[in-house]
C-alpha atoms as a PDB file:
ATOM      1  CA  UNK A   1     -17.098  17.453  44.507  1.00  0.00           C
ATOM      2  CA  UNK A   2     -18.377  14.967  42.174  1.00  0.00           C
ATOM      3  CA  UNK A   3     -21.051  17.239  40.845  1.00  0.00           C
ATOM      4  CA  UNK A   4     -18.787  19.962  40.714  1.00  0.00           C
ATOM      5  CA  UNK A   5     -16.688  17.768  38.392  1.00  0.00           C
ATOM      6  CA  UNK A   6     -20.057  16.806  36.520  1.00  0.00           C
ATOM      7  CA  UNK A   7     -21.365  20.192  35.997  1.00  0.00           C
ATOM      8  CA  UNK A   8     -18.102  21.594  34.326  1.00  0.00           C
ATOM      9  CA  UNK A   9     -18.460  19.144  31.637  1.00  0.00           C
ATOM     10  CA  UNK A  10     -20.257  20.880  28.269  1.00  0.00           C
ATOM     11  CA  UNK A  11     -20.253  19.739  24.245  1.00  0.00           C
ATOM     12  CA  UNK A  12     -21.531  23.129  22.917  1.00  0.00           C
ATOM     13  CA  UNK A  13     -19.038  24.615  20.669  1.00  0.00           C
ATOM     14  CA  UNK A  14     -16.377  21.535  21.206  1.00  0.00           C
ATOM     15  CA  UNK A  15     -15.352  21.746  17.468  1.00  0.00           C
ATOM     16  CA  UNK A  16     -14.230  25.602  17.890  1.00  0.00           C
ATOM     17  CA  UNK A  17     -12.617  24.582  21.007  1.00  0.00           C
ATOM     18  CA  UNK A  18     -10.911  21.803  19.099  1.00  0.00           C
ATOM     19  CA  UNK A  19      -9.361  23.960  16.930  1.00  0.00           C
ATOM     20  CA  UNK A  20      -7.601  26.404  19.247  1.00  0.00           C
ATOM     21  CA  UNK A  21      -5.589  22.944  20.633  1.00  0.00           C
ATOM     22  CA  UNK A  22      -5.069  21.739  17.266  1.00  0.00           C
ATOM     23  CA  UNK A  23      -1.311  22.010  17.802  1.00  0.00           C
ATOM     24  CA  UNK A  24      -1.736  20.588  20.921  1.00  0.00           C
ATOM     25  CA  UNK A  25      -3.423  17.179  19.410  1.00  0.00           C
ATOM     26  CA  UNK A  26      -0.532  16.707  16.820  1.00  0.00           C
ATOM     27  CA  UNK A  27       2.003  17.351  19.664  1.00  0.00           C
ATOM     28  CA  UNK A  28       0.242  15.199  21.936  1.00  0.00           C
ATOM     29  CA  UNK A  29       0.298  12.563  19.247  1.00  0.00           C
ATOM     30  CA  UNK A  30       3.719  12.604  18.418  1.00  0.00           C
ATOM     31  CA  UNK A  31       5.437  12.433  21.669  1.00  0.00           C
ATOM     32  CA  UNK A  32       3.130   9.838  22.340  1.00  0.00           C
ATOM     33  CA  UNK A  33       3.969   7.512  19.829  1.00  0.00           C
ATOM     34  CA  UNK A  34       8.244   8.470  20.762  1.00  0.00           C
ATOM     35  CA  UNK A  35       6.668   7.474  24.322  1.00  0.00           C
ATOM     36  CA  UNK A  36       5.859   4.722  23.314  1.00  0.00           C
ATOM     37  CA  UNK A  37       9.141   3.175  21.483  1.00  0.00           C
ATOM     38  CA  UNK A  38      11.008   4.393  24.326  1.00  0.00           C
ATOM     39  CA  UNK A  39       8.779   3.554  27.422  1.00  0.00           C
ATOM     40  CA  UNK A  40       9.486  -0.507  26.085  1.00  0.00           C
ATOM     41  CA  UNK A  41      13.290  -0.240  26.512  1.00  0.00           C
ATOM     42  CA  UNK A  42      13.231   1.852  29.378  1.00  0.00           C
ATOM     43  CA  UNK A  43      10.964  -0.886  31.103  1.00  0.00           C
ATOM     44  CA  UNK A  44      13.387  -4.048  30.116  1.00  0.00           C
ATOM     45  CA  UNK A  45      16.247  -1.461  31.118  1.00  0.00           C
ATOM     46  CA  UNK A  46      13.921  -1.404  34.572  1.00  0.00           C
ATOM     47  CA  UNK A  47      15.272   2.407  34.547  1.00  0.00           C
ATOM     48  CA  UNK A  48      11.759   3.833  35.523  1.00  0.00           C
ATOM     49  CA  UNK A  49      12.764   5.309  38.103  1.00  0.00           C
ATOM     50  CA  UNK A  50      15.351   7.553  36.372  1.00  0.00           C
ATOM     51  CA  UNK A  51      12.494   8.973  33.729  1.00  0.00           C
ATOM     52  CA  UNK A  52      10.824  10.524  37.077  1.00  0.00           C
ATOM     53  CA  UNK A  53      15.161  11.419  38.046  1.00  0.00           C
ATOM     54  CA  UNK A  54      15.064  13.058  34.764  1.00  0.00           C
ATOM     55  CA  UNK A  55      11.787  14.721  34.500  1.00  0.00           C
ATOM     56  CA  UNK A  56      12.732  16.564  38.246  1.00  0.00           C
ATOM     57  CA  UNK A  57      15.872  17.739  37.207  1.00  0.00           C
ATOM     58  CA  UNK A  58      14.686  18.807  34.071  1.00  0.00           C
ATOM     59  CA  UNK A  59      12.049  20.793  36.536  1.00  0.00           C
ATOM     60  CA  UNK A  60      15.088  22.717  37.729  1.00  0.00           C
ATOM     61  CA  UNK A  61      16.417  23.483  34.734  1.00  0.00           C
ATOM     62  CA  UNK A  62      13.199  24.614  33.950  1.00  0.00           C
ATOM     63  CA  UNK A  63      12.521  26.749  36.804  1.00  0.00           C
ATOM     64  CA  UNK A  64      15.719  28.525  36.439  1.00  0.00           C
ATOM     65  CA  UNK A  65      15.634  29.666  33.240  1.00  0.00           C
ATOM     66  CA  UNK A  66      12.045  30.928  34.220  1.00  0.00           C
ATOM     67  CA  UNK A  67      13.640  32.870  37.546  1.00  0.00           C
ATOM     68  CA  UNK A  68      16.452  34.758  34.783  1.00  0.00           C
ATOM     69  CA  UNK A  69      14.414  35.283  31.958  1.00  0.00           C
ATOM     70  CA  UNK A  70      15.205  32.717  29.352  1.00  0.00           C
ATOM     71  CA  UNK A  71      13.546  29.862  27.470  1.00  0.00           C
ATOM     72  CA  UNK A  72      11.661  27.784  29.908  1.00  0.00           C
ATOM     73  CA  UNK A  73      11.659  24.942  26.731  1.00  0.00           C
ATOM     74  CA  UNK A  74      15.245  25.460  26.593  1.00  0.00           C
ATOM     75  CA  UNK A  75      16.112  25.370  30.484  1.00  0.00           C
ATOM     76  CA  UNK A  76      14.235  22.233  30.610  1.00  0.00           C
ATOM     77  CA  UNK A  77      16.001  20.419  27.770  1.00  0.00           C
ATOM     78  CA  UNK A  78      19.269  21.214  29.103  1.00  0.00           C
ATOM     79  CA  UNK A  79      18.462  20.166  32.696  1.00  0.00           C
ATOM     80  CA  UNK A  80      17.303  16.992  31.401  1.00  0.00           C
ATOM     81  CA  UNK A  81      20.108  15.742  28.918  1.00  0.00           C
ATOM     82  CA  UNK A  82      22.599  16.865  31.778  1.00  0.00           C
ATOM     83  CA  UNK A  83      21.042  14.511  34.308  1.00  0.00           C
ATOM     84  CA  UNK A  84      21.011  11.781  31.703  1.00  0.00           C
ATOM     85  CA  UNK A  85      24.254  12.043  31.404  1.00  0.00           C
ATOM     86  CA  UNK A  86      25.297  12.429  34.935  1.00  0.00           C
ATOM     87  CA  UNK A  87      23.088   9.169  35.919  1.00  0.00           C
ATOM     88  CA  UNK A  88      24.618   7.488  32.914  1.00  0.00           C
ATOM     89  CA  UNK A  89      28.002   8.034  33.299  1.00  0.00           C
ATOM     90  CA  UNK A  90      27.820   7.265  37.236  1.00  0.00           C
ATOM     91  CA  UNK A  91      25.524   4.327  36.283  1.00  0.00           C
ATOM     92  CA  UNK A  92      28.753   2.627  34.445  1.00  0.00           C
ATOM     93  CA  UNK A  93      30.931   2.825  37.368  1.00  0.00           C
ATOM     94  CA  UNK A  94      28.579   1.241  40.090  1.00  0.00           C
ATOM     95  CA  UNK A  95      26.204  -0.235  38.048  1.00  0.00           C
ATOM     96  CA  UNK A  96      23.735   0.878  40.600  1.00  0.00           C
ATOM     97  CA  UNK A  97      21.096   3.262  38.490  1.00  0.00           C
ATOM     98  CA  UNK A  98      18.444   3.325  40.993  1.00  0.00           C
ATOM     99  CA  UNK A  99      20.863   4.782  43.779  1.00  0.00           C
ATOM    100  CA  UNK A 100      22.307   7.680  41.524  1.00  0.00           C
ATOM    101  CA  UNK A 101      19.090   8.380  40.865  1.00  0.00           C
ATOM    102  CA  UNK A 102      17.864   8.401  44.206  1.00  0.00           C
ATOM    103  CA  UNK A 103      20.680  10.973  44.821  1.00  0.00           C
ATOM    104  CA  UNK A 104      20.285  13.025  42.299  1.00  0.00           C
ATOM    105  CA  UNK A 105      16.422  13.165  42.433  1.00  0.00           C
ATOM    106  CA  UNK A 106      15.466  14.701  45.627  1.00  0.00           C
ATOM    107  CA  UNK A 107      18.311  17.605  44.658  1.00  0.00           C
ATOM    108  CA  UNK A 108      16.754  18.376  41.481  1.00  0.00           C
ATOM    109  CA  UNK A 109      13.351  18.848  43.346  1.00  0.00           C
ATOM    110  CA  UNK A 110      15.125  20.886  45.938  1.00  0.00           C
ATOM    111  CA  UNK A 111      16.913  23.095  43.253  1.00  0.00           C
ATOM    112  CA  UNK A 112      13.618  23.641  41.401  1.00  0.00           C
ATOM    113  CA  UNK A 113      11.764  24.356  44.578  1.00  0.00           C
ATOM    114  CA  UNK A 114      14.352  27.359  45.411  1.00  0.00           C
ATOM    115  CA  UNK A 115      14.035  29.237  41.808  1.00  0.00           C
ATOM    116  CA  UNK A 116      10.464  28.423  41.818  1.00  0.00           C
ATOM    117  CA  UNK A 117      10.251  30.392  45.310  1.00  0.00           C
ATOM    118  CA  UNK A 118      12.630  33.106  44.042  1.00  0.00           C
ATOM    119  CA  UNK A 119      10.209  34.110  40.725  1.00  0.00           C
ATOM    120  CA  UNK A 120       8.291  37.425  41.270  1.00  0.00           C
ATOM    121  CA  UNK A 121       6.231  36.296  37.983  1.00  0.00           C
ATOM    122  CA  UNK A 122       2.994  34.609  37.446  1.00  0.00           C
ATOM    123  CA  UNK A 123       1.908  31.948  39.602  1.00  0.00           C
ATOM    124  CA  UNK A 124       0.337  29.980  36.751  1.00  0.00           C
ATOM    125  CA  UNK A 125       4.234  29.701  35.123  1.00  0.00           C
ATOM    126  CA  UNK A 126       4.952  28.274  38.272  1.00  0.00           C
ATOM    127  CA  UNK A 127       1.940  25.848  38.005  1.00  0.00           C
ATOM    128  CA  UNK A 128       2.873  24.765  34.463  1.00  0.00           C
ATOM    129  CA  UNK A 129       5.748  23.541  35.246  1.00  0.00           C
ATOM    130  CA  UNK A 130       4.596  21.045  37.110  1.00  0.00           C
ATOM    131  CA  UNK A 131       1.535  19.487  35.313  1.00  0.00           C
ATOM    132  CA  UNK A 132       2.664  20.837  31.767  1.00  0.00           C
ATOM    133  CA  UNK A 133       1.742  23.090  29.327  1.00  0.00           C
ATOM    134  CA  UNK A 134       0.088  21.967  25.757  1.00  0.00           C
ATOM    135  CA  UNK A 135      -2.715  23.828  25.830  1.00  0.00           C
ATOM    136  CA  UNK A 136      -0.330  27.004  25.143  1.00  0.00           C
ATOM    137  CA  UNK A 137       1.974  25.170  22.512  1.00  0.00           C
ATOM    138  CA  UNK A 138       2.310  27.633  19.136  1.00  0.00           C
ATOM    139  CA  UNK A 139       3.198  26.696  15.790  1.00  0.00           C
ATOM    140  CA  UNK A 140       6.842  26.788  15.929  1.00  0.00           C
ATOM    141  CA  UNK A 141       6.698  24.640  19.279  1.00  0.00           C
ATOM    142  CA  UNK A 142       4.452  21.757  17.842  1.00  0.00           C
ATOM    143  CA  UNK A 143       7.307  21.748  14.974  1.00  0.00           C
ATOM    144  CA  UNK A 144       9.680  21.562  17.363  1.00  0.00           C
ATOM    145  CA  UNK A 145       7.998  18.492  19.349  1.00  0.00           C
ATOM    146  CA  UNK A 146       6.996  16.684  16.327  1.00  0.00           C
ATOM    147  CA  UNK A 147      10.126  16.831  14.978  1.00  0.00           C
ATOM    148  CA  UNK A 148      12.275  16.113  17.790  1.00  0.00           C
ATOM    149  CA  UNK A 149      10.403  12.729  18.053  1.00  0.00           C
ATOM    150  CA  UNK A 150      10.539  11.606  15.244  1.00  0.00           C
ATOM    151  CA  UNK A 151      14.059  11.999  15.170  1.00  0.00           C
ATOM    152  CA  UNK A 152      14.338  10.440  18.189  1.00  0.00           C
ATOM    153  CA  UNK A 153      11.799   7.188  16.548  1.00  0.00           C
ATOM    154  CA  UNK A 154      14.159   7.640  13.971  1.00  0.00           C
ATOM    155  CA  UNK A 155      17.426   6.965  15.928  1.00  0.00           C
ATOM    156  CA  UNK A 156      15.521   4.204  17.966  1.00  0.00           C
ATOM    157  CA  UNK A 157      14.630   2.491  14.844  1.00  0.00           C
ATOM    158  CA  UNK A 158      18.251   2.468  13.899  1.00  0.00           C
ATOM    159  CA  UNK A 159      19.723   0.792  17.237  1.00  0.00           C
ATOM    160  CA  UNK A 160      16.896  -1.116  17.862  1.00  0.00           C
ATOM    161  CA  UNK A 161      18.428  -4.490  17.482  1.00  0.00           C
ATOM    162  CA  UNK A 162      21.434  -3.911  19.526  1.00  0.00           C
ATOM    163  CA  UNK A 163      19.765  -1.801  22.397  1.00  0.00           C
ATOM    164  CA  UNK A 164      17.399  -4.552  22.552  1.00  0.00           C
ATOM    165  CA  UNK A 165      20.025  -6.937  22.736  1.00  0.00           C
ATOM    166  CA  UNK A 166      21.518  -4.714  25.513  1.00  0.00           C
ATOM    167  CA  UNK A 167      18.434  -4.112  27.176  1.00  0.00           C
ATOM    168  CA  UNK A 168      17.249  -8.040  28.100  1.00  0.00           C
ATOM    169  CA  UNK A 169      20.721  -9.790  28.806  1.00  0.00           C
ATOM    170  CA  UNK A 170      23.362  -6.762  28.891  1.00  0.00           C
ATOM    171  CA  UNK A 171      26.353  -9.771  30.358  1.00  0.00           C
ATOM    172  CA  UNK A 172      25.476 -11.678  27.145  1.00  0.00           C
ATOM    173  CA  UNK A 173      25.550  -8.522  24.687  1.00  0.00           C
ATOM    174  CA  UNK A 174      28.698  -7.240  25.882  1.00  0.00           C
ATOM    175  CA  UNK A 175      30.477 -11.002  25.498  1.00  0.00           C
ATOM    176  CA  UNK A 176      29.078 -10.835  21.919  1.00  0.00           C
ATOM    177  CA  UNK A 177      30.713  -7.639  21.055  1.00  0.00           C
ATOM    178  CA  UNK A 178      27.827  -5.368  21.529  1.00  0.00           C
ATOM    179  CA  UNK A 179      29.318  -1.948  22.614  1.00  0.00           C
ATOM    180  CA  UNK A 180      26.855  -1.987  26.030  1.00  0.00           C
ATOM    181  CA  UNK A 181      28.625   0.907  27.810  1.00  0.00           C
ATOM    182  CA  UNK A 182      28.026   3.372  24.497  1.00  0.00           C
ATOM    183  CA  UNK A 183      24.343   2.184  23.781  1.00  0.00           C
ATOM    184  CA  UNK A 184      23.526   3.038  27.314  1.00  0.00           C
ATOM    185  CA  UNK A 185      24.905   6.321  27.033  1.00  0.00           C
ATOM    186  CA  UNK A 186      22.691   7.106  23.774  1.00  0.00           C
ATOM    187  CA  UNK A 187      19.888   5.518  25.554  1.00  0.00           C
ATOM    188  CA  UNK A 188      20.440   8.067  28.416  1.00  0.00           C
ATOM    189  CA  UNK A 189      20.711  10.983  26.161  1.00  0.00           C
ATOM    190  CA  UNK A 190      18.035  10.153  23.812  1.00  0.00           C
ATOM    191  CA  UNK A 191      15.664   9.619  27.356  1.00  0.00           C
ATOM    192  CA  UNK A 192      16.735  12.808  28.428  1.00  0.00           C
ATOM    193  CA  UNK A 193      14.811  14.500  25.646  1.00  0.00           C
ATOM    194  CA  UNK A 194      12.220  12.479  25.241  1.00  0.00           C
ATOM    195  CA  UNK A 195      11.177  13.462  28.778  1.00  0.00           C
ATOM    196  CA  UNK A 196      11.956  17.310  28.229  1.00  0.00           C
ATOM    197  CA  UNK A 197       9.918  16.988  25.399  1.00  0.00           C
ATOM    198  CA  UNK A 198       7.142  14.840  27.680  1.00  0.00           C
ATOM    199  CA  UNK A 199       7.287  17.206  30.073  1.00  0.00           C
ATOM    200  CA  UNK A 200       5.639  19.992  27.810  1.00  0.00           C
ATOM    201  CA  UNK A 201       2.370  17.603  27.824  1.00  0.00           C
ATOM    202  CA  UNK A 202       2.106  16.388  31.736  1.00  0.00           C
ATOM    203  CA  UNK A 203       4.567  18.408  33.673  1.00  0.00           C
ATOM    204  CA  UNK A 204       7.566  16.997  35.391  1.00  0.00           C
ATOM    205  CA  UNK A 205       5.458  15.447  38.091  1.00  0.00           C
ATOM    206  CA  UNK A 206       3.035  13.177  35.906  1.00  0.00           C
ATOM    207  CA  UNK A 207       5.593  12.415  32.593  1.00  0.00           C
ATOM    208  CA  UNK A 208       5.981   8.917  34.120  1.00  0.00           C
ATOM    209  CA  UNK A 209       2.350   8.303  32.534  1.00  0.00           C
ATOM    210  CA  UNK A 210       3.133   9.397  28.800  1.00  0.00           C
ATOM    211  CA  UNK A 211       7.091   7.556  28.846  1.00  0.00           C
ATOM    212  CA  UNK A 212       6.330   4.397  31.450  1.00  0.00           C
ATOM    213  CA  UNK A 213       2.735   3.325  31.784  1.00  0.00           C
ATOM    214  CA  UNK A 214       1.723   2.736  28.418  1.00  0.00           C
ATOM    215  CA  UNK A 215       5.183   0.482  28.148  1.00  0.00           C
ATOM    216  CA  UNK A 216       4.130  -1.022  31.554  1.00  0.00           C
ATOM    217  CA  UNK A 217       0.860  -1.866  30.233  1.00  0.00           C
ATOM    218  CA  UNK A 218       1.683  -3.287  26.648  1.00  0.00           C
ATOM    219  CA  UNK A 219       4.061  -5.894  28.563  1.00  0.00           C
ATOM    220  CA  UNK A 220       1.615  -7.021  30.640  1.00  0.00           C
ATOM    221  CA  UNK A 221      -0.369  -8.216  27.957  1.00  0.00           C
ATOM    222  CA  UNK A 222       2.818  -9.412  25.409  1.00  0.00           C
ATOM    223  CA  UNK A 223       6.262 -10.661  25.749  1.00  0.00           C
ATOM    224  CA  UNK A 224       7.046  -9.993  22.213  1.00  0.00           C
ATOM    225  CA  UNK A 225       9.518  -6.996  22.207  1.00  0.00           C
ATOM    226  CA  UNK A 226       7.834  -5.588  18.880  1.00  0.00           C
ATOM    227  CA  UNK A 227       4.190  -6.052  19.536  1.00  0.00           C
ATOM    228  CA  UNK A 228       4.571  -4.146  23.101  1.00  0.00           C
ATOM    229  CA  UNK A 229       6.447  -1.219  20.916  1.00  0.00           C
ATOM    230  CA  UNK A 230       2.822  -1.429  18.752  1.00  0.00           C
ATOM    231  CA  UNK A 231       0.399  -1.701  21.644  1.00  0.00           C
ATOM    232  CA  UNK A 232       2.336   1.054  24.145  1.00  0.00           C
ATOM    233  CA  UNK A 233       2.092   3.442  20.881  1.00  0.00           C
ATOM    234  CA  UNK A 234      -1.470   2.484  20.493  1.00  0.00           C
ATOM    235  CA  UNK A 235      -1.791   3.513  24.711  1.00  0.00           C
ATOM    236  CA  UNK A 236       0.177   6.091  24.809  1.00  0.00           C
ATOM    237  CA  UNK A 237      -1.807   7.662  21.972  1.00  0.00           C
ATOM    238  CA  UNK A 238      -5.145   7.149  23.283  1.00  0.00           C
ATOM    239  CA  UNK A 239      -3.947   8.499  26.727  1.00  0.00           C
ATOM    240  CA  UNK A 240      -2.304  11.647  24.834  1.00  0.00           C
ATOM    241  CA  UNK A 241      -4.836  12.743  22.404  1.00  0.00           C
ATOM    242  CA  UNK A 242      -7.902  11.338  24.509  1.00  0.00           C
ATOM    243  CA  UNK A 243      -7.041  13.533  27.261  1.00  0.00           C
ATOM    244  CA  UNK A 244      -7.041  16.924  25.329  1.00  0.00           C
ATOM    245  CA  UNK A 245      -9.920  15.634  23.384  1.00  0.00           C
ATOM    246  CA  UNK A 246     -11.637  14.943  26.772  1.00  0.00           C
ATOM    247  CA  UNK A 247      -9.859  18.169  28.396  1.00  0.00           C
ATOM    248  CA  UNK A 248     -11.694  20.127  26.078  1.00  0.00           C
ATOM    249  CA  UNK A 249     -15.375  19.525  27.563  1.00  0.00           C
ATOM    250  CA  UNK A 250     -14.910  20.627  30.873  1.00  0.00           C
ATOM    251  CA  UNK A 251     -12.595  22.826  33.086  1.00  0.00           C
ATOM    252  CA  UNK A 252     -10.151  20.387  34.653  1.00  0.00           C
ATOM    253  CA  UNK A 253      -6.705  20.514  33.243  1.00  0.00           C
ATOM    254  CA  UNK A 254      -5.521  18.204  30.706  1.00  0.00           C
ATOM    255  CA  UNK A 255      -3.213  16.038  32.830  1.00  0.00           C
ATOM    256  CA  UNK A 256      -5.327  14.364  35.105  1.00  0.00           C
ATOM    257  CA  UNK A 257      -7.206  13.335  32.077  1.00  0.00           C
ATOM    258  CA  UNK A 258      -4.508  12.015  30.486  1.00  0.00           C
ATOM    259  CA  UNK A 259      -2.585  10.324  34.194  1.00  0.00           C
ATOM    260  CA  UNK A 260      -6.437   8.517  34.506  1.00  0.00           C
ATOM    261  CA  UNK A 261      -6.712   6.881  30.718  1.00  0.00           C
ATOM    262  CA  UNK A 262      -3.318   5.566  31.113  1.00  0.00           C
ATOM    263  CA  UNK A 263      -3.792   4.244  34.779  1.00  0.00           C
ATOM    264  CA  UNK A 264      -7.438   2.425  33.420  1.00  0.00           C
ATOM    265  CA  UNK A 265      -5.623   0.925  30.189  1.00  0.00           C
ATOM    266  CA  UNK A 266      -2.750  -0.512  32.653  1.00  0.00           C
ATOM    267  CA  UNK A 267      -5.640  -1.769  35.018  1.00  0.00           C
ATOM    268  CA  UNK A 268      -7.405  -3.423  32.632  1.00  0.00           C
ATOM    269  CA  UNK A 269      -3.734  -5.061  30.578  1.00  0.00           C
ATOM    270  CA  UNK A 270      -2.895  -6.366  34.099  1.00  0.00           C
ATOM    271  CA  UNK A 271      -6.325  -8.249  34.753  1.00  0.00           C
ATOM    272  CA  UNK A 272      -6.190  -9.548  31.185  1.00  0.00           C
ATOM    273  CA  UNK A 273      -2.466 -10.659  31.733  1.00  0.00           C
ATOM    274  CA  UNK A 274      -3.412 -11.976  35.134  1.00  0.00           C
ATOM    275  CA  UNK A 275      -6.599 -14.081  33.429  1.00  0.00           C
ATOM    276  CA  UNK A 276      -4.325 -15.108  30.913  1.00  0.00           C
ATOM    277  CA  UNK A 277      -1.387 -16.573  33.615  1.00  0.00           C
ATOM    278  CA  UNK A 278      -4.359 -18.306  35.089  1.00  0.00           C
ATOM    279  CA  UNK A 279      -5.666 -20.496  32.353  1.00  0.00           C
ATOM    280  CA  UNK A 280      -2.657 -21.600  31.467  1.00  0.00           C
ATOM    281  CA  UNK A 281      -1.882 -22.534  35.170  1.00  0.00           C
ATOM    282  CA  UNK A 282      -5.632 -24.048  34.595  1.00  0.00           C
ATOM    283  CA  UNK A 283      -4.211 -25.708  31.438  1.00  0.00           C
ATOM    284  CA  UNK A 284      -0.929 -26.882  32.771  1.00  0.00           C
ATOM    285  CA  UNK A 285      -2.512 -28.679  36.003  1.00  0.00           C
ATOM    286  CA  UNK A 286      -5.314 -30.667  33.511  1.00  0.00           C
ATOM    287  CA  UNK A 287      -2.096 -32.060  31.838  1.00  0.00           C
ATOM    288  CA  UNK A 288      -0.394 -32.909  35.252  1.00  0.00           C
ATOM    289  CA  UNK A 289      -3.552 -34.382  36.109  1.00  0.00           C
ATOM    290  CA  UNK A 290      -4.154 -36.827  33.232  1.00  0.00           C
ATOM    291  CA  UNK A 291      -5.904 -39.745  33.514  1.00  0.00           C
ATOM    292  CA  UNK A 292      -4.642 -41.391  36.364  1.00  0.00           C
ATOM    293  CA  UNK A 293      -1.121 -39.237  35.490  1.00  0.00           C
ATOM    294  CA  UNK A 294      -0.912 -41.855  31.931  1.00  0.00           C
ATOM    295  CA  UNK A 295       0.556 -38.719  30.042  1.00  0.00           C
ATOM    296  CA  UNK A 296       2.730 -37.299  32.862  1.00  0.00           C
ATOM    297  CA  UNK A 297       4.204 -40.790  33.259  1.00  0.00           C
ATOM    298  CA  UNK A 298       4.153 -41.431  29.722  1.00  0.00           C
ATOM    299  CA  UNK A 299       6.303 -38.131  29.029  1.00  0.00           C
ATOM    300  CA  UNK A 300       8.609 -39.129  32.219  1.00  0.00           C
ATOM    301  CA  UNK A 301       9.254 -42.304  30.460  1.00  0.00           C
ATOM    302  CA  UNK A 302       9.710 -41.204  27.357  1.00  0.00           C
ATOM    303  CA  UNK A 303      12.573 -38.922  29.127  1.00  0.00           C
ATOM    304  CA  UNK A 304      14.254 -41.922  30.888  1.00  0.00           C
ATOM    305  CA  UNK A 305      14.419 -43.836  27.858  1.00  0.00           C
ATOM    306  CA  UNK A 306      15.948 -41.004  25.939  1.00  0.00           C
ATOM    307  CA  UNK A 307      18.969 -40.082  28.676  1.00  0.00           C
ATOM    308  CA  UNK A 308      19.738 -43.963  29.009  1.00  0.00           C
ATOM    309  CA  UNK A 309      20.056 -44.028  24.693  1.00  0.00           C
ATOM    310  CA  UNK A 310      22.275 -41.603  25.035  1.00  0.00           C
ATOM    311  CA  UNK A 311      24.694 -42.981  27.470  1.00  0.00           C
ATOM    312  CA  UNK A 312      24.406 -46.407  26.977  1.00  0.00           C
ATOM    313  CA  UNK A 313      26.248 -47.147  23.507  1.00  0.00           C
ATOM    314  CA  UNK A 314      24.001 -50.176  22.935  1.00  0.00           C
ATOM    315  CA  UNK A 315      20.714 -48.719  23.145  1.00  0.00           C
ATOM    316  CA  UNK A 316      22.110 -46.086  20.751  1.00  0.00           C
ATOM    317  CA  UNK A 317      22.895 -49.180  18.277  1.00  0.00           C
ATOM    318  CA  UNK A 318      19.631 -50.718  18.687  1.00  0.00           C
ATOM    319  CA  UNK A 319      18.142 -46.995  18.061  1.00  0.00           C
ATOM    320  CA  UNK A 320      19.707 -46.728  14.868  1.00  0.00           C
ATOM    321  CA  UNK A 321      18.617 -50.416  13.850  1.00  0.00           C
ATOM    322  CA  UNK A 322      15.514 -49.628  14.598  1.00  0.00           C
ATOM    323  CA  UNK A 323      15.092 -46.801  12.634  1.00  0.00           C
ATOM    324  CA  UNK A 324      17.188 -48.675   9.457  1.00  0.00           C
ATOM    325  CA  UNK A 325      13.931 -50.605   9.505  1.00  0.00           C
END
């Protein structure tokens, strides 16, 4: 198998090649940066199970607009902002947004499984479905994708303060006036076509590694909200483009390309995260272990001395006397 995979693999005419996905590339780019800016607050949401929710139910929307003869882009679109919505709205009452999910999920699958089995048509429309489709996008579709994520960045860019806000400590948010319950329905929509739109690139089986690894990755590395937005557009871009770039010199299909860069970039985040958690578990026992503890019971002392100034009225007097002189 291995030297099947080899063999495939060929650089002659790769800049002629490269042109026919063109549109692909730019498409690829774009919903990889949206990916990106969205896969952070869907990970401090910890809603990704509802992307892969999404992304099957968009499947069935999908395949039935492919079983009666309309706009597979279209079917898929609408599958997926209904399901947001449904898991959004149900997710308010309960609170529970991995068990709507988990409901809704398996029924999406089902659903898509019956039109799927119902189409007379090509089997490789079937097929596409699944793992996606880029390497057939046209000009009015990559205008379509690029443009529906940037609006999307766009709208992201706008809320970002308050989602965020809503995101990490939603108890604390909605005591401060933040309108939780209506930024977590915009959320849902604005996921809902971010992974329609995902699903054109890696099908509805593999979008979890354009919307949710890349995030994954960055915060493994950073727990600075912006700089994980900047390093899971960086991943997500190298993972989108470097697969069709990649795709492009063999015969394998684009998504497994794309699925492996992003699982190597979140293997290699997590072993620098883990190296970094273990020097400073290196760095934090050296301090416990002082010389013979001097600075832990210097510190300790320090402590004690503080708490009784600031009961003891007298040692606050002879505090502020000693700083007088």
């Amino acid at each position: 198998m291995i030297e099947q995979i080899t063999s495939s693999f060929s650089v002659d005419g790769y800049w002629e090649l490269f042109s026919l996905v063109r549109n692909s590339v730019i498409a690829a780019a774009a919903l990889g940066l949206m990916g990106g800016v969205i896969g952070v607050l869907i990970m401090l949401r910890r809603t990704a199970l509802v992307v892969h929710g999404i992304a099957e139910i968009s499947f069935a929307g999908a395949a039935l607009f492919l079983l009666i003869g309309l706009d597979v882009v279209l079917g898929s679109a609408m599958g997926a902002v209904g399901a947001a919505l449904l898991i959004g709205v149900l997710s308010l009452k309960d609170k529970d947004t991995s068990a709507v999910t988990g409901v809704l999920m398996p029924f999406g699958l089902g659903l898509g499984i019956l039109f799927l089995s119902l189409y007379q048509g090509r089997s490789a429309n079937r097929f596409g479905l699944l793992t996606g489709q880029i390497v057939g996008v046209d000009d009015m579709q990559t205008r379509t994708l690029v443009t529906g994520a940037l609006v999307i960045t766009a709208l992201l860019a706008v809320v970002w303060r308050p989602m965020l806000f809503s995101s990490i400590d939603p108890q604390l948010a909605q005591a401060r006036g933040v309108p939780v319950n209506a930024l977590s329905l915009v959320f849902m929509v604005l996921l809902g076509v971010a992974v329609a739109m995902s699903v054109q690139v890696v099908g509805a089986l593999l979008v979890l590694s354009l919307v949710v690894v890349p995030a994954a990755a960055a915060l493994k590395v950073t727990a600075r909200p912006v700089m994980a937005v900047g390093l899971s557009m960086i991943f997500a871009l190298i993972s989108s483009v470097g697969g069709i770039m990649l795709a492009i010199t063999g015969q394998i299909p684009i998504s497994p390309y794309i699925t492996t860069i992003s699982f190597l970039i979140y293997l290699v985040c997590l072993l620098i995260g883990r190296g970094r958690r273990l020097r400073r578990q290196e760095q934090a026992a050296q301090v416990m272990a002082g010389p013979e503890g001097g600075s832990v019971r210097g510190v300790q002392e320090l402590d004690h001395r503080s708490s009784e100034a600031s009961v003891d009225p007298e040692a606050q007097g002879a505090q502020r006397r000693r700083a007088k002189v």
